[in-house]
Protein backbone atom coordinates (compact mmCIF):
# COMPACT_ATOMS: atom_id res chain seq x y z
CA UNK A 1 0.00 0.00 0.00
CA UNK A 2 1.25 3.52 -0.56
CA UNK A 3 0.71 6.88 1.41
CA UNK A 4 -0.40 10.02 0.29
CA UNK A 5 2.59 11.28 1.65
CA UNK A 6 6.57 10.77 1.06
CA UNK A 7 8.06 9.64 4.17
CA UNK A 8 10.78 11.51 4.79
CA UNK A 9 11.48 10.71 8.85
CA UNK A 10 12.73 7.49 10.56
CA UNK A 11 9.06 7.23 12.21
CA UNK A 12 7.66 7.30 8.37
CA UNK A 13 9.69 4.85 7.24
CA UNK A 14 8.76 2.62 10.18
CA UNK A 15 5.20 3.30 9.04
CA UNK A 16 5.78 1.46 5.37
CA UNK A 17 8.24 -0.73 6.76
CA UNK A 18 5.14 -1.89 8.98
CA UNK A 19 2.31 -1.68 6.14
CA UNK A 20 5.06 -4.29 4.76
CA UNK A 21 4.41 -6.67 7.39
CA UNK A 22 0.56 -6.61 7.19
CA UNK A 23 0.95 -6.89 3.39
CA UNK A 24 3.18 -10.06 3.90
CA UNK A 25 0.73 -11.27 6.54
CA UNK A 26 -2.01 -11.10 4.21
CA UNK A 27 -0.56 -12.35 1.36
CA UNK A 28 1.08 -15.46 3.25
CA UNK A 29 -2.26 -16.58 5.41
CA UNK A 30 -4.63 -18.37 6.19
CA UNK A 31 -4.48 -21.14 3.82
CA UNK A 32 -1.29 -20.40 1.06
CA UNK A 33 1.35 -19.64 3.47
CA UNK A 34 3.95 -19.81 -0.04
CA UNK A 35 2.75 -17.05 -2.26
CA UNK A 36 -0.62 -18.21 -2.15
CA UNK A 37 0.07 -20.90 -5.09
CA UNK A 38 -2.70 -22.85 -4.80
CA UNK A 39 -1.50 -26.50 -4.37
CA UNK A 40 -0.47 -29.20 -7.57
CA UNK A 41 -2.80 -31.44 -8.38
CA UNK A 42 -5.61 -29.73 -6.35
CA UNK A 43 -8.62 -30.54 -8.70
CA UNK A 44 -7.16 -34.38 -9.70
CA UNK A 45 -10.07 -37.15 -8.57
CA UNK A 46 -10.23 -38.82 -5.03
CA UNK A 47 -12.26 -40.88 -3.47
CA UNK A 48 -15.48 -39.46 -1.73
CA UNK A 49 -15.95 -39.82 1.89
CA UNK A 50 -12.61 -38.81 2.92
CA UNK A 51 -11.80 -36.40 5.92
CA UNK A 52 -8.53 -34.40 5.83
CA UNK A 53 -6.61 -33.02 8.90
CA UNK A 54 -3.84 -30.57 7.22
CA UNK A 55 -1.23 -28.90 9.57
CA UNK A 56 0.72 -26.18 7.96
CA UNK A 57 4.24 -24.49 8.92
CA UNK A 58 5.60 -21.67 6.55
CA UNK A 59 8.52 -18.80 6.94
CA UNK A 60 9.01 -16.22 5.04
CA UNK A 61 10.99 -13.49 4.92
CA UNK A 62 11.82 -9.90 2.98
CA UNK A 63 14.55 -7.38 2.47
CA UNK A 64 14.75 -3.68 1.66
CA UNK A 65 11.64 -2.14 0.43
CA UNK A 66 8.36 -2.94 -0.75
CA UNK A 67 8.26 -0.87 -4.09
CA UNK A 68 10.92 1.01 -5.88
CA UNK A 69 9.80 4.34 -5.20
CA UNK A 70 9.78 4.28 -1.41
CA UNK A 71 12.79 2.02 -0.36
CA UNK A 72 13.12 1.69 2.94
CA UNK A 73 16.66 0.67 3.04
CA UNK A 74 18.07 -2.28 5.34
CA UNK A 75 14.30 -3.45 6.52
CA UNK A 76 14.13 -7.36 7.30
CA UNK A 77 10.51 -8.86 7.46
CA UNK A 78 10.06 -12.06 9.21
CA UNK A 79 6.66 -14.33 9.09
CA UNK A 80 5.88 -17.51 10.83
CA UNK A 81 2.52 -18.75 10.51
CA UNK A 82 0.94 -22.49 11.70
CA UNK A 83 -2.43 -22.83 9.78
CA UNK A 84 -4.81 -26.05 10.99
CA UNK A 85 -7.41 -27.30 8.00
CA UNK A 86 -10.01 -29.57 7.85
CA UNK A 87 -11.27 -30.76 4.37
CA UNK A 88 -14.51 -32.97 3.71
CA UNK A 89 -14.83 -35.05 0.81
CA UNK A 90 -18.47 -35.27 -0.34
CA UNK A 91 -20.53 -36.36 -3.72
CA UNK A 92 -22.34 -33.70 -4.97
CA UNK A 93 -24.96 -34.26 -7.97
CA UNK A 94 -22.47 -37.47 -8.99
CA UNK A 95 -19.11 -35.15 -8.75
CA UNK A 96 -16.21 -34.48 -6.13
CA UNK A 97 -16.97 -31.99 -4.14
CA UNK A 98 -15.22 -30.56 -1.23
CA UNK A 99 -15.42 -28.11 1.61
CA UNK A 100 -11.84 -26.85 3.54
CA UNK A 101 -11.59 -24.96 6.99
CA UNK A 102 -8.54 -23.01 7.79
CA UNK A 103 -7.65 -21.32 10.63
CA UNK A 104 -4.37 -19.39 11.08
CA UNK A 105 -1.77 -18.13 13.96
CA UNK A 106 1.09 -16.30 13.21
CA UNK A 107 4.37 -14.32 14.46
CA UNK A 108 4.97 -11.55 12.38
CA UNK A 109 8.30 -9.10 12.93
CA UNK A 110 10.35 -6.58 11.60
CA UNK A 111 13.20 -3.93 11.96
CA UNK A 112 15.23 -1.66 10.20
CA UNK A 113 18.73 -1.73 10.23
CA UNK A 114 20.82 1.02 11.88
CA UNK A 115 17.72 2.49 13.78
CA UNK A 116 15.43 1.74 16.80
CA UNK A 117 12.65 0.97 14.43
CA UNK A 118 11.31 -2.52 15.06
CA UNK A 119 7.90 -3.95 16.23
CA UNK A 120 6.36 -7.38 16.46
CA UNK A 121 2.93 -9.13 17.19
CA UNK A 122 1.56 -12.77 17.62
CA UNK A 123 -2.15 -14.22 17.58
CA UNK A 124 -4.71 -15.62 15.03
CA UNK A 125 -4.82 -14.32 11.65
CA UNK A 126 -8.12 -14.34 9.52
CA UNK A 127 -10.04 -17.57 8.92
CA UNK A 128 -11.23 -18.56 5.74
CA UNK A 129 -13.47 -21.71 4.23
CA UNK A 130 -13.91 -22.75 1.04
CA UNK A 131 -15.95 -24.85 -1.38
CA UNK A 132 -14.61 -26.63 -4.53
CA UNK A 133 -16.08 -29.02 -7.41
CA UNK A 134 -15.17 -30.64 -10.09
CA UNK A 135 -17.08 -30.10 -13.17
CA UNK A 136 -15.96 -32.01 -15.83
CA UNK A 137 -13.79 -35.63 -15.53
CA UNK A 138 -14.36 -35.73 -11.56
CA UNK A 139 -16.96 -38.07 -10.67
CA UNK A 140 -17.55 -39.05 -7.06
CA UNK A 141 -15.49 -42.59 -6.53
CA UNK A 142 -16.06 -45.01 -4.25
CA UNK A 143 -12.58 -46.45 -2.57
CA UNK A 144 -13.25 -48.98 -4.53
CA UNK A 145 -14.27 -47.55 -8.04
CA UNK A 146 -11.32 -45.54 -7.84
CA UNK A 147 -8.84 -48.32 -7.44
CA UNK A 148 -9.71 -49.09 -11.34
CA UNK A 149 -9.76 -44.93 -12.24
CA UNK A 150 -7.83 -43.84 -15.34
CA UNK A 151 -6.78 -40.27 -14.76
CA UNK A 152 -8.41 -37.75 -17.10
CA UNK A 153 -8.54 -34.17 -17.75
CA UNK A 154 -10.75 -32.62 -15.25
CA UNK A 155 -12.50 -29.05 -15.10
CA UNK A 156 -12.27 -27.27 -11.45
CA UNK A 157 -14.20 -24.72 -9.45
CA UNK A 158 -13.63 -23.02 -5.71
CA UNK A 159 -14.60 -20.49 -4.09
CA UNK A 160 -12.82 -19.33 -0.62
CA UNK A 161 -13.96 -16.80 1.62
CA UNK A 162 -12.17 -15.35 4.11
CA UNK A 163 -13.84 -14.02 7.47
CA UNK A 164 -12.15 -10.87 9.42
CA UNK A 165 -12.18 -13.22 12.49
CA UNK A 166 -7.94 -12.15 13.00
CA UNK A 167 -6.63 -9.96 15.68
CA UNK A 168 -7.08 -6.14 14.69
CA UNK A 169 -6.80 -3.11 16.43
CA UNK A 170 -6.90 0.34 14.00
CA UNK A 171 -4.42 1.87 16.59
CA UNK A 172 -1.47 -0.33 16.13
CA UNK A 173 0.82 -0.59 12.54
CA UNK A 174 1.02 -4.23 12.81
CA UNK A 175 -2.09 -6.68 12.34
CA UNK A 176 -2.63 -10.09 11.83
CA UNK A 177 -5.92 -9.79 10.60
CA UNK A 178 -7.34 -7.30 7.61
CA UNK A 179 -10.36 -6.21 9.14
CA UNK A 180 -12.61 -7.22 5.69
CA UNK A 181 -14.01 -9.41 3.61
CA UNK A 182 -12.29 -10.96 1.04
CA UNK A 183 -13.37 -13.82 -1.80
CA UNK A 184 -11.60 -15.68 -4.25
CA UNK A 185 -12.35 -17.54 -6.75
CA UNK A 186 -10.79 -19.59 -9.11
CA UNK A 187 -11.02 -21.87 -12.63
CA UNK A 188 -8.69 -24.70 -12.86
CA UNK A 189 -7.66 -27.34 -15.51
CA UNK A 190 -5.47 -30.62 -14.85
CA UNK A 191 -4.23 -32.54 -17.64
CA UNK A 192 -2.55 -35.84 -16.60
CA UNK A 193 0.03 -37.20 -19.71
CA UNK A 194 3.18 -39.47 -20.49
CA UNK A 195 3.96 -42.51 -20.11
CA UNK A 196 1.90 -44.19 -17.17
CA UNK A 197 0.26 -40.39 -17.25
CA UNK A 198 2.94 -39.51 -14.44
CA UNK A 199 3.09 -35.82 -15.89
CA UNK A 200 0.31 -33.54 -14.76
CA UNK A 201 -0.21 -29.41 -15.97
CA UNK A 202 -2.70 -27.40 -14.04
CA UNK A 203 -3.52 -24.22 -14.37
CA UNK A 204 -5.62 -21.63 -12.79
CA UNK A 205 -7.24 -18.51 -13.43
CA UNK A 206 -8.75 -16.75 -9.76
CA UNK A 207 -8.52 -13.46 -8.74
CA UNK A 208 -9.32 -11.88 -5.02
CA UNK A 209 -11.95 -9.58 -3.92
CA UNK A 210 -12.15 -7.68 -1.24
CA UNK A 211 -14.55 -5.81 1.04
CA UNK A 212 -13.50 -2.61 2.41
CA UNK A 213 -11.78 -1.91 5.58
CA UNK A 214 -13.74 1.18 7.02
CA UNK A 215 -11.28 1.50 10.28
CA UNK A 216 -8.24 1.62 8.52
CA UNK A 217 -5.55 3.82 10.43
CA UNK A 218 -8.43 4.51 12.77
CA UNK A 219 -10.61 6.72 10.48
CA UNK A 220 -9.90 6.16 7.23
CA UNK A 221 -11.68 3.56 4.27
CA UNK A 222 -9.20 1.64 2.10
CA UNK A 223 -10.66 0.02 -0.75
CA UNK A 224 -8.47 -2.56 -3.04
CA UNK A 225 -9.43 -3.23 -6.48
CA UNK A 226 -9.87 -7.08 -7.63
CA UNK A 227 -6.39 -8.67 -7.67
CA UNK A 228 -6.23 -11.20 -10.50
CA UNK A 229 -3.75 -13.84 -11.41
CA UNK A 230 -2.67 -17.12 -13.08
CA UNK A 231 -0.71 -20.12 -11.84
CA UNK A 232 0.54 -22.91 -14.11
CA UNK A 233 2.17 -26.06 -12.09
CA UNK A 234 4.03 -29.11 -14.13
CA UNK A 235 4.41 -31.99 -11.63
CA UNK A 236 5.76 -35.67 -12.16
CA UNK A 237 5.38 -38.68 -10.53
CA UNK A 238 8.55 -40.18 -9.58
CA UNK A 239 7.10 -43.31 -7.88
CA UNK A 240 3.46 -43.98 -6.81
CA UNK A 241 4.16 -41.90 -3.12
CA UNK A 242 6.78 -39.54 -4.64
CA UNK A 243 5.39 -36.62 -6.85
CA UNK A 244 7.67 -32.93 -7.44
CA UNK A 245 6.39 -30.25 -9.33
CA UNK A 246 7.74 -26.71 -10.85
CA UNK A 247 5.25 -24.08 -10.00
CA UNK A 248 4.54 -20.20 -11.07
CA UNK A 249 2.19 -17.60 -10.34
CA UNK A 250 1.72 -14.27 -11.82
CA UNK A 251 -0.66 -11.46 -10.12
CA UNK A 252 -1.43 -7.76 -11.25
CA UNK A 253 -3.32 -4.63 -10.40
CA UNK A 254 -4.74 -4.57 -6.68
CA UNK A 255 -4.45 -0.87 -6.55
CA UNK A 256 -5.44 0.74 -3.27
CA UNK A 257 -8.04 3.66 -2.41
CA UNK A 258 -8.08 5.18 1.04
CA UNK A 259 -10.52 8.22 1.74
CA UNK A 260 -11.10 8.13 -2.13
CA UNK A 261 -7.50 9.21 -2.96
CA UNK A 262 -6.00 6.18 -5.47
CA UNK A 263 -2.71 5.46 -4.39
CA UNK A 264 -1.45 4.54 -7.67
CA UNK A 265 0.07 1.14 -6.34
CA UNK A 266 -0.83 -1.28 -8.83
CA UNK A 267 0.75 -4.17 -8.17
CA UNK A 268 2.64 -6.66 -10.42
CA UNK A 269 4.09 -10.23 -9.18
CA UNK A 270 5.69 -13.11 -10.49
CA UNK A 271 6.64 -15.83 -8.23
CA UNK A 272 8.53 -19.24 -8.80
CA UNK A 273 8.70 -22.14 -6.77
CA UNK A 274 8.52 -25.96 -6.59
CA UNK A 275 6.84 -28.53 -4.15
CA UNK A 276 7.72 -31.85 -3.55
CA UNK A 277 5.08 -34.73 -1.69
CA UNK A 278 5.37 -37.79 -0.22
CA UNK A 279 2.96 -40.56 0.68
CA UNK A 280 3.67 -43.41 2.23
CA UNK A 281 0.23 -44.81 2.87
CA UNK A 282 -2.79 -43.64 1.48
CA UNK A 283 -3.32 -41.42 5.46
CA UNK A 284 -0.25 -39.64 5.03
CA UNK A 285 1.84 -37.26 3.42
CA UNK A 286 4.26 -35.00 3.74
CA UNK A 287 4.98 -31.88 1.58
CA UNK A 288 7.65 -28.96 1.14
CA UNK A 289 7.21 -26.23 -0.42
CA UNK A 290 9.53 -23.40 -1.68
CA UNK A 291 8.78 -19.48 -3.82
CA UNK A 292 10.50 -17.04 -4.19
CA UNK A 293 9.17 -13.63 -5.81
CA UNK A 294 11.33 -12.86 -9.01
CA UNK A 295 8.96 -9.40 -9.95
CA UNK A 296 7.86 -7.86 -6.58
CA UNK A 297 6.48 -3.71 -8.11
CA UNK A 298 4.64 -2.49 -5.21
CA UNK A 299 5.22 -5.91 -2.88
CA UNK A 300 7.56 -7.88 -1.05
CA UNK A 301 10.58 -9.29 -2.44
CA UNK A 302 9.80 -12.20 -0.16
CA UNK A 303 11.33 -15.57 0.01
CA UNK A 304 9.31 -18.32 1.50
CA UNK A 305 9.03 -22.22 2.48
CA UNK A 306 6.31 -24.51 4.32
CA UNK A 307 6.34 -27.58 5.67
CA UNK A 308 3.00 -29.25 5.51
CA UNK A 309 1.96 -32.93 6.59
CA UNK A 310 -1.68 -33.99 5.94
CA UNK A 311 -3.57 -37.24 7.95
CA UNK A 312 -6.40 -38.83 5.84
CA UNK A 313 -9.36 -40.68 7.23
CA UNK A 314 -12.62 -42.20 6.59
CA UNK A 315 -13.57 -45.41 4.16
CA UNK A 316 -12.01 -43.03 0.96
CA UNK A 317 -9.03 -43.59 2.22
CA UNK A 318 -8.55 -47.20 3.10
């Protein structure tokens, strides 16, 4: 986000230093702690009646400034956040359906070198839900229906709301939670191929909305535009537990509105990273995640990993 003003004094720079932080904060919670890519192989077929347990460790840090034309030199961002999910597997009208529950808590810091600036805070960030379908090549499987599946292309929904359930006080520069609304949804395709269909491309088209925040700095009403983007993700299976892919994500516009003023911070992102999974039975897995953002106008130049192990129950998953 960017003033109406140019911060010319140490407190002003602590200011966007600390409008840094909440932008990381939102950016890396509740549910895609790493850039928000959403996962590989999100919309590929499972088998219905499956219950999900998802606990989620990610850090992620940033340097210097968050735009080029307000630098705040020698700033270090830090980010730790644990999110908890629950996802339901469900038939709905003959296709995979799915509803996900995430719930954040996070440590976010920050400081700039060579001055006294520096600030921290710790608590629940915003909580979010959301509901997902597949349209096209997902129908709802059985345990044992799908134990005879041949992959196919499939056609995704989702829709994910997040609540303004996180810590927020108007008063203080840094907040875990965003004090609004905000919705996103999204279009995916999956295409499995190759030999033994061990390559997979998905892509996805979402964008996020948001409400506005009518106690921002206290008395003021920031408004974002929409924030679009589009992921593409090119995974292989290396064995039947092992699966790595090579992910990107590119995001634009976003620009900001407080009091009516446009703050001319249209943003533009590209992001790289790659995830790697492993399941050794069919109720657990383990994933790692790294991104890294290559084209950061008007954001973080962040770096970021997660750490996320997932426990599967329920006859789907015998």
């Amino acid at each position: 986000m960017r003033y109406l003003a140019v911060w010319k004094c140490p407190e002003m720079s602590g200011r966007r230093l600390f409008s840094a932080l909440v932008f990381i904060t939102a950016c890396c919670s509740p549910g895609t702690p790493y850039a928000q890519f959403t996962d590989p192989r999100n919309y590929t077929v499972t088998p219905v009646v499956i219950n999900q347990l998802e606990l989620n460790y990610s850090y992620a840090h940033a340097d210097d400034s968050i735009d080029t034309s307000l630098e705040v030199v020698g700033a270090h961002l830090v980010l730790n956040v644990a999110t908890l999910s629950i996802t339901h597997n469900f038939s709905a009208l003959g296709h995979l359906a799915w509803v996900k529950v995430s719930v954040p808590f996070a440590s976010v810091g920050g400081s700039v070198a060579g001055t006294t600036l520096s600030g921290s805070t710790t608590g629940a960030g915003d909580s979010s839900v959301q509901f997902a379908a597949l349209l096209k090549g997902g129908r709802a499987l059985s345990a044992g229906q799908f134990a005879t599946y041949e992959p196919a292309t499939t056609l995704g929904v989702s829709l994910t709301v997040s609540a303004p359930t996180g810590e927020y006080d108007p008063e203080k520069l840094v907040n875990l939670g965003e004090d609004r609304w905000s919705f996103k949804p999204e279009f995916a395709v999956s295409y499995p191929f190759g030999p033994e269909q061990r390559w997979e491309v998905d892509a996805y088209i979402n964008a996020y909305l948001f409400t506005d925040n009518t106690e921002y700095r206290g008395v003021e009403i920031l408004r974002q535009e929409p924030w679009p983007g589009v992921e593409g993700h090119l995974s292989y299976s290396v064995t039947p537990s092992v699966w790595t892919s090579l992910d990107v994500r590119y995001s634009f516009r976003g620009e900001t509105v407080v009091d009516g003023l446009n703050q001319n911070d249209a943003q533009e992102n590209l992001t790289a990273g790659a995830e790697t999974s492993w399941s050794p039975n069919s109720h657990n897995s383990l994933d790692l995640v790294f991104a890294k953002a290559l084209v950061h106008r008007n954001a973080p130049a962040y770096t970021g990993i997660a750490l996320k192990y997932v426990y599967r129950w329920g006859s789907g998953a015998e």
